[in-house]
PDB file of N, CA and C in Angstrom:
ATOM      1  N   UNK A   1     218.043  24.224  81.191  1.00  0.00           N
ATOM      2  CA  UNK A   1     217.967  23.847  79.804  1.00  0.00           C
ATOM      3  C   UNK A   1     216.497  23.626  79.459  1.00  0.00           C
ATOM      4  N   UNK A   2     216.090  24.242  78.239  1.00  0.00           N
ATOM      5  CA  UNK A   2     214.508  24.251  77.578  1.00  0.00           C
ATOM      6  C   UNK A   2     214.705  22.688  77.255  1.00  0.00           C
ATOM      7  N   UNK A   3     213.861  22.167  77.347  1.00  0.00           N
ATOM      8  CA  UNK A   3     213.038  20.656  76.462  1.00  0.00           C
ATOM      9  C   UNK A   3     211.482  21.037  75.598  1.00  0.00           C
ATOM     10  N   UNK A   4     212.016  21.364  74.797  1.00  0.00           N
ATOM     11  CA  UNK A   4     211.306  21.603  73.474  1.00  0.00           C
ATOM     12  C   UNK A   4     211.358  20.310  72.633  1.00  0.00           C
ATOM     13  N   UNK A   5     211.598  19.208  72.716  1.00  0.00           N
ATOM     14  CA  UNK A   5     211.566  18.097  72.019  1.00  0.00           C
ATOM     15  C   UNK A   5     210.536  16.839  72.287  1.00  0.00           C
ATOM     16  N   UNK A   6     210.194  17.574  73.536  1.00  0.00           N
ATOM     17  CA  UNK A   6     209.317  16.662  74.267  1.00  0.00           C
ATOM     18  C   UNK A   6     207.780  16.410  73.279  1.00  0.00           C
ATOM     19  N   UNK A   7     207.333  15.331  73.149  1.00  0.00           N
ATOM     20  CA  UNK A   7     206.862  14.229  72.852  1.00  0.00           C
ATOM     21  C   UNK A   7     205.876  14.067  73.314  1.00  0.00           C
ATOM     22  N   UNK A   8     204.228  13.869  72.958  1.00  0.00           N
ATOM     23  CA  UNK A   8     202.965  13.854  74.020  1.00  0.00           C
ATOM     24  C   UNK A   8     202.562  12.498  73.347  1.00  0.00           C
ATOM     25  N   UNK A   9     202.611  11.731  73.926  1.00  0.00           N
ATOM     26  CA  UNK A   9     201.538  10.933  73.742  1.00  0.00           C
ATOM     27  C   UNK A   9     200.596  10.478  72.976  1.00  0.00           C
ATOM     28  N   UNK A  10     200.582   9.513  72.327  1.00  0.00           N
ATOM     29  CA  UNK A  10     199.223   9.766  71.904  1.00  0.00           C
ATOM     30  C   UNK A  10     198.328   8.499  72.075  1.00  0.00           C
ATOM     31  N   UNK A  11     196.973   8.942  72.461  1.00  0.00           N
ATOM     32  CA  UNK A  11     196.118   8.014  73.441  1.00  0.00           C
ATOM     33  C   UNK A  11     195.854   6.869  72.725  1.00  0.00           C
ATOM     34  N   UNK A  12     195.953   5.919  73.779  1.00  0.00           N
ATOM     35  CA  UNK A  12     195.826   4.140  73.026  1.00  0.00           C
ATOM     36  C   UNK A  12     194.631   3.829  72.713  1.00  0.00           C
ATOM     37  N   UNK A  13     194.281   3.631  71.591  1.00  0.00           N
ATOM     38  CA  UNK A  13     192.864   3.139  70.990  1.00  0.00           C
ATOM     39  C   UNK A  13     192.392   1.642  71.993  1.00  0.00           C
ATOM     40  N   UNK A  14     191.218   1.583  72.602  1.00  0.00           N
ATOM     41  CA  UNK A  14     191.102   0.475  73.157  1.00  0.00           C
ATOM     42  C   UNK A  14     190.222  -0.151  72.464  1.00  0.00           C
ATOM     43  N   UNK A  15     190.971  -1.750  72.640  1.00  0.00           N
ATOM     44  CA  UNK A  15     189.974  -2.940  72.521  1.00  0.00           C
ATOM     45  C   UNK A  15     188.601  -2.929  72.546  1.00  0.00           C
ATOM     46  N   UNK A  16     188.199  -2.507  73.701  1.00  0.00           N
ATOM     47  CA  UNK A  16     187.124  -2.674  74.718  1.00  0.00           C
ATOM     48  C   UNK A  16     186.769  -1.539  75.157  1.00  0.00           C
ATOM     49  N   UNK A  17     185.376  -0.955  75.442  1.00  0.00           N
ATOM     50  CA  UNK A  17     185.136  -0.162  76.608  1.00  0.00           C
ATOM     51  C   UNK A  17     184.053  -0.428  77.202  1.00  0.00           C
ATOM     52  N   UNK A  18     183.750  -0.072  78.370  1.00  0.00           N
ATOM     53  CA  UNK A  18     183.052  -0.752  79.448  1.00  0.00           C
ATOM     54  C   UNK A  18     181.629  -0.442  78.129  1.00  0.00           C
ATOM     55  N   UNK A  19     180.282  -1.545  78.563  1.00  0.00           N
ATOM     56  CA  UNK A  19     179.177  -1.336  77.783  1.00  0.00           C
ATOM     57  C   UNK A  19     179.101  -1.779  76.381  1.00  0.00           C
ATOM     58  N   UNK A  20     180.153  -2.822  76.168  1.00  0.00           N
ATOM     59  CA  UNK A  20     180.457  -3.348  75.061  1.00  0.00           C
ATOM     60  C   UNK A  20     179.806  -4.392  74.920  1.00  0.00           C
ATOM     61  N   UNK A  21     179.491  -4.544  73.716  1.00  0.00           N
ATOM     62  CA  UNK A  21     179.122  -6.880  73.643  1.00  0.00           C
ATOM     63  C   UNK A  21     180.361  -7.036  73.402  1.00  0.00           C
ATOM     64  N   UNK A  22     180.131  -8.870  74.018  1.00  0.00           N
ATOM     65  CA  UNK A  22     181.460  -9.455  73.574  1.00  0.00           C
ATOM     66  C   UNK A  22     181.157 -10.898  73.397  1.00  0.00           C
ATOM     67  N   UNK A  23     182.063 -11.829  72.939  1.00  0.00           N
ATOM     68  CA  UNK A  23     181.913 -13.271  72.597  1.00  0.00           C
ATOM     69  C   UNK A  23     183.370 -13.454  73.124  1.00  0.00           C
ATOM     70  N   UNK A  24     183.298 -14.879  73.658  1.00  0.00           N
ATOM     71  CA  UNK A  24     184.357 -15.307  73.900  1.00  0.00           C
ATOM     72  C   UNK A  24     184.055 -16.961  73.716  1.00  0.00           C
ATOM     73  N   UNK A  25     185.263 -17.382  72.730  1.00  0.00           N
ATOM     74  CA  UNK A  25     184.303 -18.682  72.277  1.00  0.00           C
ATOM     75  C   UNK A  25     184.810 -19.810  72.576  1.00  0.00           C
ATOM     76  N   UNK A  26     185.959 -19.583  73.753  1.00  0.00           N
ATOM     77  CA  UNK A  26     186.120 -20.664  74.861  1.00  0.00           C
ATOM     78  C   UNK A  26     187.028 -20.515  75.498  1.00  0.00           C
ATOM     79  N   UNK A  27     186.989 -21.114  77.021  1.00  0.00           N
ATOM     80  CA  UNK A  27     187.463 -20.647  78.212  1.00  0.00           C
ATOM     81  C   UNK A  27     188.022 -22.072  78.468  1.00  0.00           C
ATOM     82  N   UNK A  28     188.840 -22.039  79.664  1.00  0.00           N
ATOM     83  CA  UNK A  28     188.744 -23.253  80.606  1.00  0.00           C
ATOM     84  C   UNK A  28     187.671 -23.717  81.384  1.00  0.00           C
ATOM     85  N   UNK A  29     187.075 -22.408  81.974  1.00  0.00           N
ATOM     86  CA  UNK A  29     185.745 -22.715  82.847  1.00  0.00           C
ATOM     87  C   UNK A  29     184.773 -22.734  81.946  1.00  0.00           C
ATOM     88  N   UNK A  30     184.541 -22.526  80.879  1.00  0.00           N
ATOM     89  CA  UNK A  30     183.059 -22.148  80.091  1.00  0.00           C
ATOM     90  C   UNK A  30     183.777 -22.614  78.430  1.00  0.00           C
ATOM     91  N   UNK A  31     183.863 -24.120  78.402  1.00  0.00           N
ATOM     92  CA  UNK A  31     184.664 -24.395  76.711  1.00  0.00           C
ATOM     93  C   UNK A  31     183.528 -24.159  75.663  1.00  0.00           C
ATOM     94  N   UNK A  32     182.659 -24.423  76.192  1.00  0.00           N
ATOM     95  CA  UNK A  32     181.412 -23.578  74.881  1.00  0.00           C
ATOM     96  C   UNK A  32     181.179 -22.350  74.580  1.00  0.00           C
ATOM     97  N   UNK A  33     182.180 -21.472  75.493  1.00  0.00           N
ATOM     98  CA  UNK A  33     182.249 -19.906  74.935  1.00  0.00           C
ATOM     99  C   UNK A  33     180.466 -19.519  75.667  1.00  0.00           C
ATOM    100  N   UNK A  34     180.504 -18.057  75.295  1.00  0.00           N
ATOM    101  CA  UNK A  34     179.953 -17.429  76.150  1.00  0.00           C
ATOM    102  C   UNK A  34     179.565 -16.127  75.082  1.00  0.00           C
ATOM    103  N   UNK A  35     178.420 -15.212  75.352  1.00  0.00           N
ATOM    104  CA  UNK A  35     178.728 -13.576  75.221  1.00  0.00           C
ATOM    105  C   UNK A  35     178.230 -13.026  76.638  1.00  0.00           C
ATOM    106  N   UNK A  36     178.429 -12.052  76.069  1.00  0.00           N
ATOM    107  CA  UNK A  36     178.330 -11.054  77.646  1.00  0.00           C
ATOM    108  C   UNK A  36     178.892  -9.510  77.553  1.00  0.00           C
ATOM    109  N   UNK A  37     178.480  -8.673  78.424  1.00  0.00           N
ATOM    110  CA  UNK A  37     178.752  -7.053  78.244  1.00  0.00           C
ATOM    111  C   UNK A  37     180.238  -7.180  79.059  1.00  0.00           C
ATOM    112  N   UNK A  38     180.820  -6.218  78.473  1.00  0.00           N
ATOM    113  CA  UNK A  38     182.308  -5.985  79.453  1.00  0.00           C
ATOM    114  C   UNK A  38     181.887  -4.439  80.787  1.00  0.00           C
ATOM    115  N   UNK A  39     182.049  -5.293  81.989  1.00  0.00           N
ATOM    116  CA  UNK A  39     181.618  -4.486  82.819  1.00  0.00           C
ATOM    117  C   UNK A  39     182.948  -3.475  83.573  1.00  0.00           C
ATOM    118  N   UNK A  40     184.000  -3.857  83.361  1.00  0.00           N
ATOM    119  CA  UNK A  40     185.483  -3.127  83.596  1.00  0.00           C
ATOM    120  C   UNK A  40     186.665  -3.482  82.410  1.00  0.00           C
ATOM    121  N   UNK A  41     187.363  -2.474  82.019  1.00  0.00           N
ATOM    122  CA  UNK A  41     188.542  -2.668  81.111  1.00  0.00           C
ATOM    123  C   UNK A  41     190.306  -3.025  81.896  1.00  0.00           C
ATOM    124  N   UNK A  42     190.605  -3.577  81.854  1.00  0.00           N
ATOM    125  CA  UNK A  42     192.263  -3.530  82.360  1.00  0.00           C
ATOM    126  C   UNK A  42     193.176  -3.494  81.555  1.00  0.00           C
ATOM    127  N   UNK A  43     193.957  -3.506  82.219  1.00  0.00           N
ATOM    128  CA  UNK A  43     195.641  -3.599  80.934  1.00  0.00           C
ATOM    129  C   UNK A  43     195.536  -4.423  79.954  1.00  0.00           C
ATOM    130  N   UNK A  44     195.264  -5.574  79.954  1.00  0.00           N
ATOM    131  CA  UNK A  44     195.379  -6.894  79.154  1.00  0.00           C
ATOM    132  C   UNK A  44     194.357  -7.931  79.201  1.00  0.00           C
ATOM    133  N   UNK A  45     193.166  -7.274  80.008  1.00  0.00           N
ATOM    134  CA  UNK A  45     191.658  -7.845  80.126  1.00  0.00           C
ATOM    135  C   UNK A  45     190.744  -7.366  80.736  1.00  0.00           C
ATOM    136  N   UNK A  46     189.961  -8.160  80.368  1.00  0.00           N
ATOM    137  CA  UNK A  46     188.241  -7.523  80.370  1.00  0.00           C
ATOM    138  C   UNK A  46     187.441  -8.633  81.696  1.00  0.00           C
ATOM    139  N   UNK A  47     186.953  -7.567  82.437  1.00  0.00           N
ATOM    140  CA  UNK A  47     185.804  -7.800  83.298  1.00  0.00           C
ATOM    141  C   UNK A  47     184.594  -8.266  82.272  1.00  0.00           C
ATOM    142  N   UNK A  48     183.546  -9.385  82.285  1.00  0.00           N
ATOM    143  CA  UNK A  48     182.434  -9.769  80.994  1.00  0.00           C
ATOM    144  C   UNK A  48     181.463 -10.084  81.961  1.00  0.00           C
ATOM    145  N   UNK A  49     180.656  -9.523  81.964  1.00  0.00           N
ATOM    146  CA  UNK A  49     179.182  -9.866  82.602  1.00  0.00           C
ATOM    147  C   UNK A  49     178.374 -10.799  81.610  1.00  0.00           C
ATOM    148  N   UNK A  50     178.174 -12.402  82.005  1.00  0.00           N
ATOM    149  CA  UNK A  50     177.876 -13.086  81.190  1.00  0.00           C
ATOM    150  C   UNK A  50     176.410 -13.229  81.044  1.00  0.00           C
ATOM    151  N   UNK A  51     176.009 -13.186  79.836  1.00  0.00           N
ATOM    152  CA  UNK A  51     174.639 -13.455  79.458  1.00  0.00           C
ATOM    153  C   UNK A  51     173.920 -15.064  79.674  1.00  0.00           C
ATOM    154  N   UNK A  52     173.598 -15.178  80.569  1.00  0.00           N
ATOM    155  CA  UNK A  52     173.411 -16.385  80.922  1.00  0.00           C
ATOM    156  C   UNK A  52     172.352 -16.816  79.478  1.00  0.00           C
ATOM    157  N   UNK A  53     171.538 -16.715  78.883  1.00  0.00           N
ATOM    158  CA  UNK A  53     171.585 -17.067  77.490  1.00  0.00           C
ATOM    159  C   UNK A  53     172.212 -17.877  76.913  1.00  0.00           C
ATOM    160  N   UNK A  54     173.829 -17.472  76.836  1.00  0.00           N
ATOM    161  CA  UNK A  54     174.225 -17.643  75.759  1.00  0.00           C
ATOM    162  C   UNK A  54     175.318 -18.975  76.456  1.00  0.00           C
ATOM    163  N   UNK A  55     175.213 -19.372  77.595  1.00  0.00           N
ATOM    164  CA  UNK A  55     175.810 -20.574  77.976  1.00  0.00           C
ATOM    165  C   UNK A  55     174.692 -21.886  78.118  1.00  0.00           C
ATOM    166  N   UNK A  56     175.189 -22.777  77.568  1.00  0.00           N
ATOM    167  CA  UNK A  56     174.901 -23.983  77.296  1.00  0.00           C
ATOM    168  C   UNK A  56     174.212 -24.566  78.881  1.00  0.00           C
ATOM    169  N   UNK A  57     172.895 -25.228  78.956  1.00  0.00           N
ATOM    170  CA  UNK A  57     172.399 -26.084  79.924  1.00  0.00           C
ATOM    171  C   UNK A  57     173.297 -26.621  80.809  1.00  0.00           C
ATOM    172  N   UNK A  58     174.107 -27.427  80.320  1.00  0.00           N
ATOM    173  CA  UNK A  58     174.828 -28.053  81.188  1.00  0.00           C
ATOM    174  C   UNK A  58     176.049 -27.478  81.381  1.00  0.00           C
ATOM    175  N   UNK A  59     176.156 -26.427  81.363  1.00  0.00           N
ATOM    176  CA  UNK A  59     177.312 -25.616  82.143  1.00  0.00           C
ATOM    177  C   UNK A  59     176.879 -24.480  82.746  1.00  0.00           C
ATOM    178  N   UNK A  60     175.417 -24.277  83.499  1.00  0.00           N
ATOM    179  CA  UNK A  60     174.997 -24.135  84.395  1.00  0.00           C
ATOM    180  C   UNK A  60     175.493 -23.641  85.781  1.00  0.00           C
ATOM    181  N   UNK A  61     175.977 -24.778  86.412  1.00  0.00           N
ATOM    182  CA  UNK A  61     176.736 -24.783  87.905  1.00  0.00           C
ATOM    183  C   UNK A  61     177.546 -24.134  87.770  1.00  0.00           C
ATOM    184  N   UNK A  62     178.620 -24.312  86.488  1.00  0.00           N
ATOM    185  CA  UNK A  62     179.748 -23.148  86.306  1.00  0.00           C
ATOM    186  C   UNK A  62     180.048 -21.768  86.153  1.00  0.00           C
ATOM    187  N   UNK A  63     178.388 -21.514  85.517  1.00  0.00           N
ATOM    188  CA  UNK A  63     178.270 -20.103  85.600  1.00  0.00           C
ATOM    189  C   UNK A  63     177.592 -19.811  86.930  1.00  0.00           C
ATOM    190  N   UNK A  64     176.584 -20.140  87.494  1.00  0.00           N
ATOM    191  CA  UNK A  64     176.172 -20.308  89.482  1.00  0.00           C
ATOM    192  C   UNK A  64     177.975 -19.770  90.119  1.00  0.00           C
ATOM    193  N   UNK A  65     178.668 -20.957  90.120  1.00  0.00           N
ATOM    194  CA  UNK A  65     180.178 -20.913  90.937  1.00  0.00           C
ATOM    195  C   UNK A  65     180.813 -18.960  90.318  1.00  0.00           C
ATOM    196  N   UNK A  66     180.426 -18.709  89.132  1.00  0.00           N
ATOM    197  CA  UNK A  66     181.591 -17.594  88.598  1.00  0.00           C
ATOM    198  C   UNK A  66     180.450 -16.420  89.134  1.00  0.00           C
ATOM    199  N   UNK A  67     179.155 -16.689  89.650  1.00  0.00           N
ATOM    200  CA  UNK A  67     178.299 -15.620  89.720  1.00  0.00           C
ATOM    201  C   UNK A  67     178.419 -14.383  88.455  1.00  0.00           C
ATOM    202  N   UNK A  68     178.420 -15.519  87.802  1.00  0.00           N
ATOM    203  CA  UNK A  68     177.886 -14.557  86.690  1.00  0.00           C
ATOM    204  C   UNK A  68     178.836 -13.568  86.080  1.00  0.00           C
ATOM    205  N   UNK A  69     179.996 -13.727  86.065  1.00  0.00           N
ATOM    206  CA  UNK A  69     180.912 -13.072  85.597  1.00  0.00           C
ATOM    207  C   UNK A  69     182.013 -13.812  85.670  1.00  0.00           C
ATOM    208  N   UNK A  70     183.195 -13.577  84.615  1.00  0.00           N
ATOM    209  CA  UNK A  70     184.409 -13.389  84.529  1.00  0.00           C
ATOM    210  C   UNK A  70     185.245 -12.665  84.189  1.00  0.00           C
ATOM    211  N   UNK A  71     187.068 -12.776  84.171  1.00  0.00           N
ATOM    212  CA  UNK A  71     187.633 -12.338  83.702  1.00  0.00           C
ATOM    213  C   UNK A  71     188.768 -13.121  82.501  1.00  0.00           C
ATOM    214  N   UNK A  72     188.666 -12.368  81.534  1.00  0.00           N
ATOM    215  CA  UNK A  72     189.216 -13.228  80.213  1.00  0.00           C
ATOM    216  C   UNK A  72     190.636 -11.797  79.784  1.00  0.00           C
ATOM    217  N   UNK A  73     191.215 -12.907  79.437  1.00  0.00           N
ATOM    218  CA  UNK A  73     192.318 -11.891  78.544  1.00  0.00           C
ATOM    219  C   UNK A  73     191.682 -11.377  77.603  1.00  0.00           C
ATOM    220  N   UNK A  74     192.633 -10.109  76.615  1.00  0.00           N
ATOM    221  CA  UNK A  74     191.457  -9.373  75.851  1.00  0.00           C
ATOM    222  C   UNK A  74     191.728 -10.069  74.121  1.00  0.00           C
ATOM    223  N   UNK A  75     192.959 -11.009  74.057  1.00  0.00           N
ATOM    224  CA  UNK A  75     192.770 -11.436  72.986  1.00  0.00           C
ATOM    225  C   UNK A  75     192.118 -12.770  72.868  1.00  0.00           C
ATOM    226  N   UNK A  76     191.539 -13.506  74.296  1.00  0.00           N
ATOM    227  CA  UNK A  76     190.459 -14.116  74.040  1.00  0.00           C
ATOM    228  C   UNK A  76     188.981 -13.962  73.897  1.00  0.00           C
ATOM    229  N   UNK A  77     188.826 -12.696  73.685  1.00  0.00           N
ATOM    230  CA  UNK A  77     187.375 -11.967  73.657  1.00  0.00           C
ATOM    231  C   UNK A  77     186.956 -11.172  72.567  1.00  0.00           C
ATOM    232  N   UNK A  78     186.347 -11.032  71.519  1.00  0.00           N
ATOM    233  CA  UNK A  78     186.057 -10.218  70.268  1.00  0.00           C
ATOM    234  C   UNK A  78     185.126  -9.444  70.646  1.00  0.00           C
ATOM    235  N   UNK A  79     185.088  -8.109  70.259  1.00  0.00           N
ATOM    236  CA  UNK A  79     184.074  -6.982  69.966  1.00  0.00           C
ATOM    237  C   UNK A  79     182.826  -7.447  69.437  1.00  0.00           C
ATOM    238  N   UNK A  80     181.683  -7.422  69.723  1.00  0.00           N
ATOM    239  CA  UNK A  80     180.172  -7.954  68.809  1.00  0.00           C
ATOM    240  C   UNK A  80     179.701  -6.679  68.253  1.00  0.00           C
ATOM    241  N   UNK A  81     180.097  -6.710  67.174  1.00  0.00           N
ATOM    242  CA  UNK A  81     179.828  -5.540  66.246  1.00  0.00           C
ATOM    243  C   UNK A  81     177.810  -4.934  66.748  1.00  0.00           C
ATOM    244  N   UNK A  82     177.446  -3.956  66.771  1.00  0.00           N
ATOM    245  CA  UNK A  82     176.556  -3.178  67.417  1.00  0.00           C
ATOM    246  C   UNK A  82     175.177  -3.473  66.092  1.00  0.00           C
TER     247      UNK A  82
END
Protein backbone atom coordinates (compact mmCIF):
# COMPACT_ATOMS: atom_id res chain seq x y z
CA UNK A 1 0.00 0.00 0.00
CA UNK A 2 1.32 3.71 -1.25
CA UNK A 3 1.40 6.36 1.80
CA UNK A 4 0.96 9.41 -0.03
CA UNK A 5 -0.50 11.20 2.99
CA UNK A 6 2.50 11.32 4.76
CA UNK A 7 3.27 14.52 6.53
CA UNK A 8 6.98 16.20 6.87
CA UNK A 9 7.62 18.04 9.49
CA UNK A 10 8.14 21.14 9.94
CA UNK A 11 11.33 22.40 11.76
CA UNK A 12 10.91 23.87 15.36
CA UNK A 13 11.82 27.48 15.55
CA UNK A 14 14.27 27.66 18.52
CA UNK A 15 14.41 29.70 21.55
CA UNK A 16 18.01 29.81 21.62
CA UNK A 17 20.98 29.04 19.52
CA UNK A 18 24.32 28.41 20.64
CA UNK A 19 26.21 32.21 20.45
CA UNK A 20 23.32 33.92 21.79
CA UNK A 21 23.11 36.69 24.72
CA UNK A 22 21.00 35.92 27.38
CA UNK A 23 19.66 37.31 30.84
CA UNK A 24 18.38 35.33 33.34
CA UNK A 25 17.07 37.41 36.16
CA UNK A 26 17.09 34.86 38.89
CA UNK A 27 18.15 31.55 39.85
CA UNK A 28 18.40 29.64 43.08
CA UNK A 29 22.18 29.74 42.89
CA UNK A 30 22.58 33.31 41.41
CA UNK A 31 19.00 35.36 42.83
CA UNK A 32 20.45 38.54 41.30
CA UNK A 33 20.20 37.05 37.85
CA UNK A 34 22.98 36.98 35.59
CA UNK A 35 23.73 37.46 31.54
CA UNK A 36 25.81 35.29 29.70
CA UNK A 37 26.26 33.58 26.04
CA UNK A 38 24.37 30.19 25.62
CA UNK A 39 27.16 27.77 24.98
CA UNK A 40 24.80 24.42 24.20
CA UNK A 41 20.92 24.21 23.38
CA UNK A 42 18.74 21.17 24.84
CA UNK A 43 15.23 20.11 24.83
CA UNK A 44 13.99 22.42 27.52
CA UNK A 45 17.38 24.28 28.37
CA UNK A 46 20.21 26.17 27.84
CA UNK A 47 23.90 25.62 28.65
CA UNK A 48 24.86 29.93 29.67
CA UNK A 49 28.38 30.81 29.90
CA UNK A 50 28.18 33.48 32.53
CA UNK A 51 29.56 36.88 32.16
CA UNK A 52 31.14 37.32 35.26
CA UNK A 53 30.33 41.16 34.88
CA UNK A 54 27.15 40.92 35.21
CA UNK A 55 27.02 39.03 38.74
CA UNK A 56 26.95 40.96 41.76
CA UNK A 57 30.33 41.13 44.25
CA UNK A 58 29.04 39.17 46.68
CA UNK A 59 27.96 36.29 44.79
CA UNK A 60 31.31 35.71 43.75
CA UNK A 61 32.10 32.20 45.42
CA UNK A 62 28.94 31.07 43.69
CA UNK A 63 29.94 31.76 40.45
CA UNK A 64 33.97 30.27 41.47
CA UNK A 65 31.73 26.83 42.76
CA UNK A 66 29.50 26.83 39.09
CA UNK A 67 32.94 27.58 37.20
CA UNK A 68 31.47 29.80 35.36
CA UNK A 69 28.60 28.33 33.90
CA UNK A 70 25.19 26.99 34.23
CA UNK A 71 22.29 25.31 33.28
CA UNK A 72 18.79 27.11 33.37
CA UNK A 73 15.48 26.05 31.92
CA UNK A 74 14.71 27.94 28.73
CA UNK A 75 11.69 29.74 30.09
CA UNK A 76 13.87 31.09 32.74
CA UNK A 77 16.23 32.77 30.31
CA UNK A 78 15.30 35.65 27.65
CA UNK A 79 16.97 36.31 24.29
CA UNK A 80 19.16 39.86 24.60
CA UNK A 81 18.06 41.35 21.58
CA UNK A 82 21.56 41.95 19.34
Amino acid sequence: MNNNNKTEEEPVKKKFDIGDRAVVKETALLPSGFEGTVGKVYENSVLIEIDADSVADSRSEELHDLHGRVIVRMDEAEKLKK
